[in-house]
N, C-alpha and C. Protein backbone atom coordinates (compact mmCIF):
# COMPACT_ATOMS: atom_id res chain seq x y z
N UNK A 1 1.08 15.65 15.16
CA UNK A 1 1.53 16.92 14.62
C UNK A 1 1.50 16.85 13.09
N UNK A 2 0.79 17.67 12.61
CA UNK A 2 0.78 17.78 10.64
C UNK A 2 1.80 19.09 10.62
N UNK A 3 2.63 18.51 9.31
CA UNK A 3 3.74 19.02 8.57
C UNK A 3 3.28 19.70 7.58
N UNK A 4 3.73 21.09 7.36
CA UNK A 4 3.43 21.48 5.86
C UNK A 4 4.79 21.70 5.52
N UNK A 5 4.85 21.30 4.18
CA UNK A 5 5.91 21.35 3.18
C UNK A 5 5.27 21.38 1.54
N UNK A 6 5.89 22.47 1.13
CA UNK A 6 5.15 22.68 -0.16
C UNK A 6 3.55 22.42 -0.56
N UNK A 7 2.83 22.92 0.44
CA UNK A 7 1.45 22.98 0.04
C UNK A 7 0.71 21.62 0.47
N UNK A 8 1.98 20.67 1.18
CA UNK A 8 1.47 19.59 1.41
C UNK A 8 1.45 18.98 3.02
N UNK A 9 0.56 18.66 3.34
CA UNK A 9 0.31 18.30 4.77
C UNK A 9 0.58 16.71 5.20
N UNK A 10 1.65 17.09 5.66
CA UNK A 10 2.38 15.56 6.39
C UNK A 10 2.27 15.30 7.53
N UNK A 11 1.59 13.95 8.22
CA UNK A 11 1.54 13.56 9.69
C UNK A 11 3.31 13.26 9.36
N UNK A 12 3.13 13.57 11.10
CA UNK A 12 4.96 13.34 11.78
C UNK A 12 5.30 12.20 11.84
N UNK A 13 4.39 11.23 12.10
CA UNK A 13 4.58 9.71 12.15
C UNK A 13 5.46 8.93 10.97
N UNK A 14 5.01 10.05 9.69
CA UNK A 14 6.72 9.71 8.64
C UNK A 14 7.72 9.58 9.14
N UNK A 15 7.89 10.53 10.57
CA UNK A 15 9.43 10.48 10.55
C UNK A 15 9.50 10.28 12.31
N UNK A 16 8.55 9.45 12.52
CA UNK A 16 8.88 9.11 14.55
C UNK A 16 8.36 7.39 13.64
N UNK A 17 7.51 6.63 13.38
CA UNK A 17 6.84 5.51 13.20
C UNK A 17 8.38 4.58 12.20
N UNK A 18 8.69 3.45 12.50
CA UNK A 18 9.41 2.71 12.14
C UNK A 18 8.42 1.82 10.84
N UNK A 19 9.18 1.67 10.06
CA UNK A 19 8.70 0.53 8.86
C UNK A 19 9.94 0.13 8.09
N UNK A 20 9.69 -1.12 7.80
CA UNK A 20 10.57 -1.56 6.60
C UNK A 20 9.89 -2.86 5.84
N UNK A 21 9.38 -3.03 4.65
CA UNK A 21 8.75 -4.36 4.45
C UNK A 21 9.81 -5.31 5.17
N UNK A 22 8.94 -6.96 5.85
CA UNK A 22 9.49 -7.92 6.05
C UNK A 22 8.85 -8.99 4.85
N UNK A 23 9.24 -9.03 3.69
CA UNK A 23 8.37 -9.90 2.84
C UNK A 23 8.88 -11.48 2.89
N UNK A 24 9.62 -11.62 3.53
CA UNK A 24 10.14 -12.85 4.03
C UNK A 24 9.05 -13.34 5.32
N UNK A 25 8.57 -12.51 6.15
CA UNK A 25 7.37 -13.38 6.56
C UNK A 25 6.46 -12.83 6.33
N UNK A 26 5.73 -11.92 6.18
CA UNK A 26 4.71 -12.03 5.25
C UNK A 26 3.96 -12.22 4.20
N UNK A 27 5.18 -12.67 3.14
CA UNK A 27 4.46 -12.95 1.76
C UNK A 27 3.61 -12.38 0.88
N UNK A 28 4.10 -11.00 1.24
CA UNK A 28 3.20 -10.07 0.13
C UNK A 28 1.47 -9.91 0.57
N UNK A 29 1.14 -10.45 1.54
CA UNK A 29 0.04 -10.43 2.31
C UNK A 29 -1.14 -9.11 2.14
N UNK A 30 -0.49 -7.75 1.86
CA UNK A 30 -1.10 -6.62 1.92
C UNK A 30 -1.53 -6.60 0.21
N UNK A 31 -1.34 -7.58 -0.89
CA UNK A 31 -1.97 -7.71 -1.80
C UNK A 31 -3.36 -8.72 -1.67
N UNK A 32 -3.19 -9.29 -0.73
CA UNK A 32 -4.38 -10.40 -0.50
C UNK A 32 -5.55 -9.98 0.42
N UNK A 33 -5.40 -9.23 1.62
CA UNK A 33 -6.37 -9.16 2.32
C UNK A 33 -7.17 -7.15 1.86
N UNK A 34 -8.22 -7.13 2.62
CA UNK A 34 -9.07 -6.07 2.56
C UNK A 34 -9.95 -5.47 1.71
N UNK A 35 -10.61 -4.81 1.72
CA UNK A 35 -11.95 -4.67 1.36
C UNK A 35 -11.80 -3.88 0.20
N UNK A 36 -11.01 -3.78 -0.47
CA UNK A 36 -11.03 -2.41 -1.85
C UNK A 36 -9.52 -3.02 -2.63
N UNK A 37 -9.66 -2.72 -3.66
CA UNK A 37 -8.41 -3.09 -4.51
C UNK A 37 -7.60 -2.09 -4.21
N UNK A 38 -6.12 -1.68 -4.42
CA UNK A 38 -5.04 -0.62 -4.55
C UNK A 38 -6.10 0.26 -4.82
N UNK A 39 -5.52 1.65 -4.89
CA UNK A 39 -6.11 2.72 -5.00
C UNK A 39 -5.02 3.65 -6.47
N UNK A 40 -6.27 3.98 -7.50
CA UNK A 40 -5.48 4.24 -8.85
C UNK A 40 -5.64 5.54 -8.89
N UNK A 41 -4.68 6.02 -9.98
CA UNK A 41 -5.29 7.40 -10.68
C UNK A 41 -5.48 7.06 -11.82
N UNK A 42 -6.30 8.29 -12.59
CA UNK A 42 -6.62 7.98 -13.90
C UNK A 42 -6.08 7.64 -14.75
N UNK A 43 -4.61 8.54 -14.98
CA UNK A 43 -3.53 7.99 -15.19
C UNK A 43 -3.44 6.60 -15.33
N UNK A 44 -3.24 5.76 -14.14
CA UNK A 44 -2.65 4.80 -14.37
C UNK A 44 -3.53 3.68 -14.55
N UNK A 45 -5.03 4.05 -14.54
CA UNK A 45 -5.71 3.00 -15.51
C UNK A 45 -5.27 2.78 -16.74
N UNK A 46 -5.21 3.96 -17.56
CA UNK A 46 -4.91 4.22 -18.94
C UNK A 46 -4.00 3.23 -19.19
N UNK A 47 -2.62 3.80 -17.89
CA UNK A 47 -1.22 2.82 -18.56
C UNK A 47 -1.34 1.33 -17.99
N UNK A 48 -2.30 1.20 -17.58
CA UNK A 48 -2.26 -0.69 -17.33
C UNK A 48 -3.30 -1.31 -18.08
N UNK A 49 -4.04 -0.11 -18.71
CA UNK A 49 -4.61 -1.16 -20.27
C UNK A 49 -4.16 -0.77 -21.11
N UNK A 50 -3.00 0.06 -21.40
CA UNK A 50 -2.29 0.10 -22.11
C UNK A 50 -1.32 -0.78 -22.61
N UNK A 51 -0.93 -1.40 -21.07
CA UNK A 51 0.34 -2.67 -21.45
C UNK A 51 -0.38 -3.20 -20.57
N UNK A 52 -1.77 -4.03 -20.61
CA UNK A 52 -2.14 -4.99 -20.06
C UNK A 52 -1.76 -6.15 -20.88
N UNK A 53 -1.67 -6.26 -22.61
CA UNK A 53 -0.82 -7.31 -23.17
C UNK A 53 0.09 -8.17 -22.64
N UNK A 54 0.90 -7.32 -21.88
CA UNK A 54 2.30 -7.66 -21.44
C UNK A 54 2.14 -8.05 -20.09
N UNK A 55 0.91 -7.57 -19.44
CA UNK A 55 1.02 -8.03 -17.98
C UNK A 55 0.24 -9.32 -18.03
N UNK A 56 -0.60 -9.55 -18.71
CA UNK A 56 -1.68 -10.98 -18.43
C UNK A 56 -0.84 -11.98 -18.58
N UNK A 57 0.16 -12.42 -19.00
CA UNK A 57 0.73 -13.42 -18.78
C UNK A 57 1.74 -13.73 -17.81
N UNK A 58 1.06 -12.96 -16.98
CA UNK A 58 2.40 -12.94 -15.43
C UNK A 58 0.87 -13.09 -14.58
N UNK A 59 -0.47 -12.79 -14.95
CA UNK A 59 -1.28 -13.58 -13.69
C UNK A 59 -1.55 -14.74 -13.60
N UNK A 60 -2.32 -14.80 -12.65
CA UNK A 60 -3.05 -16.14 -12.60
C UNK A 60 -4.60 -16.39 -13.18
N UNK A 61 -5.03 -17.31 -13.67
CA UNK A 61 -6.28 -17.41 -14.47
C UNK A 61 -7.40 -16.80 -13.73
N UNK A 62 -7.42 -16.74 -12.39
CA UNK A 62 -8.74 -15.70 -11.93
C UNK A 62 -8.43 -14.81 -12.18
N UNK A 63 -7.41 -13.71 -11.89
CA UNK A 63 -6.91 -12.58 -12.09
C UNK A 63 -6.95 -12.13 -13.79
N UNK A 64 -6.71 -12.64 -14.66
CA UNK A 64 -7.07 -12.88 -15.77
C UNK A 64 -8.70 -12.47 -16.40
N UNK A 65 -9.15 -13.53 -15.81
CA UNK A 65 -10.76 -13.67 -15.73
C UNK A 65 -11.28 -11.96 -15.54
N UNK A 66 -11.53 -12.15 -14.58
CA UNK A 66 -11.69 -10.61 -14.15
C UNK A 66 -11.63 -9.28 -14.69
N UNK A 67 -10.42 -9.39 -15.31
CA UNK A 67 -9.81 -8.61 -15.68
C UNK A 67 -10.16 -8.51 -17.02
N UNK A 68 -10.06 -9.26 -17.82
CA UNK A 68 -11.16 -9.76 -19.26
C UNK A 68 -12.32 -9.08 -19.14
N UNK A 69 -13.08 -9.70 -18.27
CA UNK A 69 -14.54 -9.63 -18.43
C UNK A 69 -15.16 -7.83 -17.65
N UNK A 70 -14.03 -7.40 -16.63
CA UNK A 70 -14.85 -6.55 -16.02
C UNK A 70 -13.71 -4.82 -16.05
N UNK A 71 -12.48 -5.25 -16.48
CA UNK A 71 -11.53 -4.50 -17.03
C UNK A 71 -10.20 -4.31 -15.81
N UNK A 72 -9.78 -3.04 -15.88
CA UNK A 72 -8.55 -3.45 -15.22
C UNK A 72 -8.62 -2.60 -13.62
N UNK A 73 -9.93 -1.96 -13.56
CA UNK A 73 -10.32 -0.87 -12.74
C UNK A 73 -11.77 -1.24 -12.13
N UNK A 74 -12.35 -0.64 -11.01
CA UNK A 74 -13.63 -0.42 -10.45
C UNK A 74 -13.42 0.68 -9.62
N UNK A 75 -14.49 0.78 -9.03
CA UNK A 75 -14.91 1.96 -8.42
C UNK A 75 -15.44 1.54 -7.42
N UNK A 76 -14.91 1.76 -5.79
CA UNK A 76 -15.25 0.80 -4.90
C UNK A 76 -16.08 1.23 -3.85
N UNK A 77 -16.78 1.03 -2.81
CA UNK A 77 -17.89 1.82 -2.06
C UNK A 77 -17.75 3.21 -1.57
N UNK A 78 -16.74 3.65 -1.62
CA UNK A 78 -16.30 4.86 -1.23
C UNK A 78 -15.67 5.96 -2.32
N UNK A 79 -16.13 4.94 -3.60
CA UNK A 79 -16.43 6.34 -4.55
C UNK A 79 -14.94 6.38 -5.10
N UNK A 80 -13.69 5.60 -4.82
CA UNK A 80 -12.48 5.75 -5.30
C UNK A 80 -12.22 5.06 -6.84
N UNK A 81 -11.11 4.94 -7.26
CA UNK A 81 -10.86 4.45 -8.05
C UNK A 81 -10.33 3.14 -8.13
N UNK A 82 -10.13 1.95 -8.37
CA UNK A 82 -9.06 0.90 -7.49
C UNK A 82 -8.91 -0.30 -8.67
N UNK A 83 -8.16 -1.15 -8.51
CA UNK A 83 -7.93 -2.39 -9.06
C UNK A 83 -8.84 -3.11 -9.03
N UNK A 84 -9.34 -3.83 -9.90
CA UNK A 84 -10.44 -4.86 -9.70
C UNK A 84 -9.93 -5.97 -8.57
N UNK A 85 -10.71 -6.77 -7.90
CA UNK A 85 -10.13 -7.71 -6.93
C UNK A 85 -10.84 -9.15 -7.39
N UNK A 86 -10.23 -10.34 -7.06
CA UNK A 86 -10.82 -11.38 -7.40
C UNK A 86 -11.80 -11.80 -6.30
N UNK A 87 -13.45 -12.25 -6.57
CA UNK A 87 -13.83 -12.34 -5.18
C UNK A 87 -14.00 -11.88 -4.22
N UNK A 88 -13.92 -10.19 -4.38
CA UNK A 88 -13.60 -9.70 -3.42
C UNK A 88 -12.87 -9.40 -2.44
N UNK A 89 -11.77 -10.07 -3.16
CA UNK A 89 -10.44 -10.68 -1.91
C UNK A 89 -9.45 -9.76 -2.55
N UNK A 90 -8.88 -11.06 -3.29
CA UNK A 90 -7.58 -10.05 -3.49
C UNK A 90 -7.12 -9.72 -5.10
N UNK A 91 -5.87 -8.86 -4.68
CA UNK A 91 -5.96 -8.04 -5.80
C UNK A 91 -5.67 -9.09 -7.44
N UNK A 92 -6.59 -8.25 -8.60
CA UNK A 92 -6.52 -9.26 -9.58
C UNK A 92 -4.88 -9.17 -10.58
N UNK A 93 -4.13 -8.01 -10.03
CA UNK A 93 -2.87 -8.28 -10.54
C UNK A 93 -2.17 -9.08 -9.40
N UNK A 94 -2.45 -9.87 -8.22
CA UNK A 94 -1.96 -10.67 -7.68
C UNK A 94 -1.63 -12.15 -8.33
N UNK A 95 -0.44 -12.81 -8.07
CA UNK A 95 0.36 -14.21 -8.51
C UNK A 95 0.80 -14.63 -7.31
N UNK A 96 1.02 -15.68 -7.66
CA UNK A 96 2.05 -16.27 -6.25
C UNK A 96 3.36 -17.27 -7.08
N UNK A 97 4.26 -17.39 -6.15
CA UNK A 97 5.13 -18.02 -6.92
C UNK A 97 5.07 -19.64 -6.02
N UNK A 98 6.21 -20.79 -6.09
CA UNK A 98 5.90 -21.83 -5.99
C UNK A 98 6.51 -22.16 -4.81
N UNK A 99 6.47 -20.90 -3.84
CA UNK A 99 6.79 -20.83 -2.17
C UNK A 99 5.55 -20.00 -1.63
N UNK A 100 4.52 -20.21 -2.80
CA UNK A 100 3.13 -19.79 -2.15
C UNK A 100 3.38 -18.03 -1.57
N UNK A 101 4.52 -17.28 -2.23
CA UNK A 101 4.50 -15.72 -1.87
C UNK A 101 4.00 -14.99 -3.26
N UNK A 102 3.25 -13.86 -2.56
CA UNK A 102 2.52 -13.13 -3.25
C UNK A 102 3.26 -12.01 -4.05
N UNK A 103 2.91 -11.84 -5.29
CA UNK A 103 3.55 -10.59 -6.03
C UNK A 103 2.48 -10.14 -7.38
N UNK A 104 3.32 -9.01 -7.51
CA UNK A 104 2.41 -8.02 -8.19
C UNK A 104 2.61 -8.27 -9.69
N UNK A 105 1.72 -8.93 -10.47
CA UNK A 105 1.90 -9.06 -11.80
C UNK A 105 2.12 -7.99 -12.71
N UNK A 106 1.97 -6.96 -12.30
CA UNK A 106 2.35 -5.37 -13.13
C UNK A 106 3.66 -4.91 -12.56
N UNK A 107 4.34 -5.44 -11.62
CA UNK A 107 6.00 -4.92 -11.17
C UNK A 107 6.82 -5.93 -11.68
N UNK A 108 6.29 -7.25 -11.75
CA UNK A 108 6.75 -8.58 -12.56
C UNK A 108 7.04 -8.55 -13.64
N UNK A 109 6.23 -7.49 -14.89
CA UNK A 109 6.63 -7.45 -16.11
C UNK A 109 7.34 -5.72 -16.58
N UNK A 110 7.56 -5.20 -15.28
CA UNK A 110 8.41 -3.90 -15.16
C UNK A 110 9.91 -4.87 -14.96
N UNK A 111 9.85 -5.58 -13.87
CA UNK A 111 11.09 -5.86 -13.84
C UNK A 111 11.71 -6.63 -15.03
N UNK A 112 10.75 -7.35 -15.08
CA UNK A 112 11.14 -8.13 -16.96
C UNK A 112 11.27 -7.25 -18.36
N UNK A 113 11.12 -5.82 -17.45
CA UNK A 113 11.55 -5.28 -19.12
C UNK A 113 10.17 -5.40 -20.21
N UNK A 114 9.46 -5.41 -19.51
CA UNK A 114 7.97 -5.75 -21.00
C UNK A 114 7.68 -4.38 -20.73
N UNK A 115 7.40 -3.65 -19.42
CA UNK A 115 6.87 -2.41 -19.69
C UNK A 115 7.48 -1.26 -18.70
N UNK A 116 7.14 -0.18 -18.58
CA UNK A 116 8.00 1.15 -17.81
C UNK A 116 7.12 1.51 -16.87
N UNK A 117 5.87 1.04 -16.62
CA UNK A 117 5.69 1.25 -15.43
C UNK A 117 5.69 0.17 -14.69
N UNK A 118 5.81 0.77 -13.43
CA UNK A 118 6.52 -0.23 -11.87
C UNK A 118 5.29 -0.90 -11.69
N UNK A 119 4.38 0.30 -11.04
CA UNK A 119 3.19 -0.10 -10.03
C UNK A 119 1.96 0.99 -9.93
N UNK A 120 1.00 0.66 -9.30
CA UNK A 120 0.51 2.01 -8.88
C UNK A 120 1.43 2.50 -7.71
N UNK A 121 1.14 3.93 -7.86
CA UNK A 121 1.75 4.75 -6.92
C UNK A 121 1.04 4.28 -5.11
N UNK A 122 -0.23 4.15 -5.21
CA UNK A 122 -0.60 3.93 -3.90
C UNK A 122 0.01 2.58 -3.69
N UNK A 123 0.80 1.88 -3.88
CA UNK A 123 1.19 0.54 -3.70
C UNK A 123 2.59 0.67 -3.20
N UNK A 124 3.07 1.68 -4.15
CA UNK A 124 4.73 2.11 -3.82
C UNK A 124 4.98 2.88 -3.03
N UNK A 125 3.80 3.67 -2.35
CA UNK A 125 4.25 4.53 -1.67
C UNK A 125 3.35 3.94 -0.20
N UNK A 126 2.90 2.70 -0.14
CA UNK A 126 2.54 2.43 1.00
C UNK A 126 3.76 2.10 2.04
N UNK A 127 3.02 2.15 3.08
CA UNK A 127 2.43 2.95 4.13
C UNK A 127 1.92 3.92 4.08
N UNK A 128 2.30 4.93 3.14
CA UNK A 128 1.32 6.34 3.07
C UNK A 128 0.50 6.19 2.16
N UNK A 129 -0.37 6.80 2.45
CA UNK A 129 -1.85 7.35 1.97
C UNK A 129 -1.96 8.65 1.44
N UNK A 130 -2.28 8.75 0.29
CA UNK A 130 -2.52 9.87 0.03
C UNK A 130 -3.74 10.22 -0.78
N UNK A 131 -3.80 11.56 0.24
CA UNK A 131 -5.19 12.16 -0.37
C UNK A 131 -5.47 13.51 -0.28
N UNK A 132 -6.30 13.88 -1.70
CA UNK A 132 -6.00 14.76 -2.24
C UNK A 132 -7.47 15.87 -2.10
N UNK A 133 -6.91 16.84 -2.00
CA UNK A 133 -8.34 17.97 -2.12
C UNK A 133 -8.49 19.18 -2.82
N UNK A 134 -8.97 19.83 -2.82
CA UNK A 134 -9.11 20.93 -3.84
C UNK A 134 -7.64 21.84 -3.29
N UNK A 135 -7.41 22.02 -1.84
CA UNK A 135 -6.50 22.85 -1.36
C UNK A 135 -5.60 22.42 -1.03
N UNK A 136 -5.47 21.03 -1.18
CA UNK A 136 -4.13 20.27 -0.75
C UNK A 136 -4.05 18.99 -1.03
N UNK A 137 -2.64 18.82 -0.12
CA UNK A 137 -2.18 17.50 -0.45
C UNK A 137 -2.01 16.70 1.07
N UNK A 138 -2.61 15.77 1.48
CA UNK A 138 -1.95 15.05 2.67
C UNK A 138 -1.78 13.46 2.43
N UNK A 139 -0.47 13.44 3.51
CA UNK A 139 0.11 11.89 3.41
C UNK A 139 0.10 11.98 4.74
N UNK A 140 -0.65 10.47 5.10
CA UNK A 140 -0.64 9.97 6.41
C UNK A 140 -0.29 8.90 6.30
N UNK A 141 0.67 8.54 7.26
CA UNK A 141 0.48 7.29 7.76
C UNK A 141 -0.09 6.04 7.47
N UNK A 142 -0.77 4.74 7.60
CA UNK A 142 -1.67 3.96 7.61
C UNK A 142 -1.24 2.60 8.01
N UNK A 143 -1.65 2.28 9.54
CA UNK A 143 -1.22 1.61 10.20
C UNK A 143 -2.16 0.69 10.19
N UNK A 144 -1.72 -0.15 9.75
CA UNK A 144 -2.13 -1.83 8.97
C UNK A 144 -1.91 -3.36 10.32
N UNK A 145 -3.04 -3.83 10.59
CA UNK A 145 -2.06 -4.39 11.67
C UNK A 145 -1.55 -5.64 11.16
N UNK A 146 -1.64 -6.10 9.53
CA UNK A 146 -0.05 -7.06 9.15
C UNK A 146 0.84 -6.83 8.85
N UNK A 147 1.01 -5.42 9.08
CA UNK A 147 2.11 -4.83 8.65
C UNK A 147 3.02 -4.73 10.42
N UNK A 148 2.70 -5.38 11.08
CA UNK A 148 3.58 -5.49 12.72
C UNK A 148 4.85 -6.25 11.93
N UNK A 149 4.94 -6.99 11.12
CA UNK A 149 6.46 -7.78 11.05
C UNK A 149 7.35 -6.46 10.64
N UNK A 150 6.35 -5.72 9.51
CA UNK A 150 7.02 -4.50 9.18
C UNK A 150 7.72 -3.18 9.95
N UNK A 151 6.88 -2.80 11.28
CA UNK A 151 7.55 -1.88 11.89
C UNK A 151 8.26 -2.30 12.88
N UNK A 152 8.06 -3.94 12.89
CA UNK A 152 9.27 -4.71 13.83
C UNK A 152 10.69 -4.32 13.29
N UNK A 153 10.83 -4.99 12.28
CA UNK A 153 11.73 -4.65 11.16
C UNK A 153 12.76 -3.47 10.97
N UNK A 154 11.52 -2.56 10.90
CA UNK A 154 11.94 -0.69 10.94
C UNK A 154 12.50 -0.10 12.21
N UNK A 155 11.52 -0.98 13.06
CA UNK A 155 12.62 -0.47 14.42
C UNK A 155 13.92 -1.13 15.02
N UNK A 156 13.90 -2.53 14.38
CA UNK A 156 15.42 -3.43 14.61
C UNK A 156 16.73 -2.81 13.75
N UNK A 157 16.03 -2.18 12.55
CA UNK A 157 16.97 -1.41 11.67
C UNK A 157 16.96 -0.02 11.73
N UNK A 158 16.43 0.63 12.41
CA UNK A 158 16.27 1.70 12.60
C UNK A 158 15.88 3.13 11.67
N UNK A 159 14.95 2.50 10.45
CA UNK A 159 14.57 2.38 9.62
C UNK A 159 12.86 3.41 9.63
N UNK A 160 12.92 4.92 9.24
CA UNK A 160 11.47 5.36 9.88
C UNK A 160 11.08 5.05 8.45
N UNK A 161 9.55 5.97 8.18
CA UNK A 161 8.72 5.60 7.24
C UNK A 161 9.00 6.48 5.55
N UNK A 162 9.47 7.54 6.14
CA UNK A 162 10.04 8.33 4.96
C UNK A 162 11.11 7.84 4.35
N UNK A 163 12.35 7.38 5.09
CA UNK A 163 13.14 6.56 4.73
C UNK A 163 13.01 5.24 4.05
N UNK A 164 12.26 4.54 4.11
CA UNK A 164 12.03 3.31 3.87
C UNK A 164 11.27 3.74 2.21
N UNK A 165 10.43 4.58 1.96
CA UNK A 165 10.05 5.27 0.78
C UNK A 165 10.52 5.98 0.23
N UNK A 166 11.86 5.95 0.00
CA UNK A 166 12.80 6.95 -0.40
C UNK A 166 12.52 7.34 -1.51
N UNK A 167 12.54 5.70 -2.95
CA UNK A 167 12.24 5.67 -3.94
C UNK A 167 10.75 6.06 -4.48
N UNK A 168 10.02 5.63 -3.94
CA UNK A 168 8.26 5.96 -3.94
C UNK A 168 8.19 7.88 -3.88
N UNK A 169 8.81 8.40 -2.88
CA UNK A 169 8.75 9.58 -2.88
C UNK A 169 9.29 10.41 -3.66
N UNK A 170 10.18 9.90 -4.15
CA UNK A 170 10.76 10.54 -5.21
C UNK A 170 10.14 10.67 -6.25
N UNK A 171 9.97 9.20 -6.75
CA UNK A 171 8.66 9.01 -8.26
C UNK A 171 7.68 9.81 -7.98
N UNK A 172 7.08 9.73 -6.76
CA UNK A 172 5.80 10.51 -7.18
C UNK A 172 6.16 12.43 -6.40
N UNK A 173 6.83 12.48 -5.83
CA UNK A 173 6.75 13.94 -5.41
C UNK A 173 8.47 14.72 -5.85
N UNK A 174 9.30 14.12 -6.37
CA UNK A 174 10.74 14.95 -6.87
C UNK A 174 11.77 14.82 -5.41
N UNK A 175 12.64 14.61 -6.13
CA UNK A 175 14.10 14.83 -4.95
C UNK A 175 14.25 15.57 -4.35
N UNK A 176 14.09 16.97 -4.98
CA UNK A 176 13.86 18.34 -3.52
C UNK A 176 13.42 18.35 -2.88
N UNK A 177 11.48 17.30 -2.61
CA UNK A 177 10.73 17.59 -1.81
C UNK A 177 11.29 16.30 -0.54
N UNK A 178 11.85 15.23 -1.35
CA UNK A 178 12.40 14.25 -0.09
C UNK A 178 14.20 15.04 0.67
N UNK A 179 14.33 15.94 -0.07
CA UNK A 179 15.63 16.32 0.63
C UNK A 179 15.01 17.53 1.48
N UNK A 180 13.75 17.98 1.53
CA UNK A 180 13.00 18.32 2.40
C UNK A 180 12.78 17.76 3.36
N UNK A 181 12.33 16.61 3.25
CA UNK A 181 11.93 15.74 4.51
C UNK A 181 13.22 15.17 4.96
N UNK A 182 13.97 15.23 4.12
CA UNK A 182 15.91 14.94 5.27
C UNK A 182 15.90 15.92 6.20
N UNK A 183 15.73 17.04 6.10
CA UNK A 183 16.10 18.68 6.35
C UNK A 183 15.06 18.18 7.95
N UNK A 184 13.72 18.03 7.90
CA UNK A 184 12.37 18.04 8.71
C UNK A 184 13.42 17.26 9.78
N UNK A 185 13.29 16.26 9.28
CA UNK A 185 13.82 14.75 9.94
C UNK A 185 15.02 15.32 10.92
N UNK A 186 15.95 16.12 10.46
CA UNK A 186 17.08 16.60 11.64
C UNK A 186 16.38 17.33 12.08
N UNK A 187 15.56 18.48 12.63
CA UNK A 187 14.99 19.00 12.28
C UNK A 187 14.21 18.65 14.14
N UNK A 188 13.28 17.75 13.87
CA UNK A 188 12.72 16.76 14.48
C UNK A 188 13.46 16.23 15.90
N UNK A 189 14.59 15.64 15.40
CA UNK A 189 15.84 14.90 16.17
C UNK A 189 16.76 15.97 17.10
N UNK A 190 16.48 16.94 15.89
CA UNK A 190 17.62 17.61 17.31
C UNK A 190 16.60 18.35 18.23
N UNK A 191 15.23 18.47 17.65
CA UNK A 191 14.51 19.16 19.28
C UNK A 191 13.94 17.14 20.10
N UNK A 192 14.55 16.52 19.43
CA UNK A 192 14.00 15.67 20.72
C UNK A 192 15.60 15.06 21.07
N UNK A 193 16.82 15.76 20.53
CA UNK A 193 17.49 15.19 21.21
C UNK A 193 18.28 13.88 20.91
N UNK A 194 17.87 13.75 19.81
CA UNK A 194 18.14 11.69 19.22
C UNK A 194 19.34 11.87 18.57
């Protein structure tokens, strides 16, 4: 079932599909595997070579490399915008710390206070996807299958997908539109009854 709310088209699975990161066993994993770096806007190329100063010393020397030589962005078979990746692998703002878990060298020097932005938005607001068209807006879903520790998680805590992005949704779409999706969410529950 797709949701419209303010011009924007939402699968229901926001609010029936369980998630919650488990980064305790996965290790940040969804920075390491698949075929395309994060997914950017123009925007936020700008602001990560903007304070790329401040972030290169929170990677690691491939990530570095890369990033030097080929910049902080590519453009990946499908015509998007994305993070450069090391190798093809994984992402070049990826680090690991010395329990071998993965983290994001551009949220590393947000949290340290070097700079004001977090992340990309497609990073913060995963599980959802978003994509954009001349007439709209849709967020789906995107069911990852290492992300199973995750909707294990979401359903032990009872935890759906809108919820779990509380913060992400806010940054990128405003508080009215998530006190929208509170509104949906009862909404939802009381025709099924929950």
């Amino acid at each position: 079932m797709i949701i419209d709310i303010d011009d924007k088209l939402l699968s229901s699975d926001l609010f029936t599909e369980y998630f919650c990161c488990n980064y305790e066993h996965c290790g940040g994993v969804c920075c390491v595997c698949g075929d395309s770096g994060a997914p950017l806007e123009e925007k936020e190329e700008e602001i990560i070579k903007k304070n790329i100063d401040e972030i290169l010393p929170y990677m690691k020397p491939e990530g570095r490399k890369v990033v030097e030589t080929e910049g902080v962005a590519a453009i990946d078979r499908e015509g998007d915008l994305v993070t450069q990746l090391i190798n093809g692998e994984e992402c070049a703002f990826s680090f690991y710390d010395e329990n071998a878990n993965c983290f994001c060298s551009i949220e590393r020097a947000y949290i340290d206070k070097k700079i004001d932005f977090r992340k990309p938005l497609s990073c913060h607001l995963y599980p959802i996807r978003v994509k954009k068209t001349k007439e709209t807006t849709m967020l789906n879903y995107h069911r990852w299958s290492i992300c199973q520790c995750a909707r294990d998680k979401g359903k032990n805590e009872n935890i759906f997908v809108y919820r779990f992005l509380k913060e992400a949704i806010i940054r990128c779409f405003g508080n009215e539109f998530y006190k929208k999706l509170e509104n949906i969410d009862k909404l939802i529950k009381k025709e099924k009854n929950i």
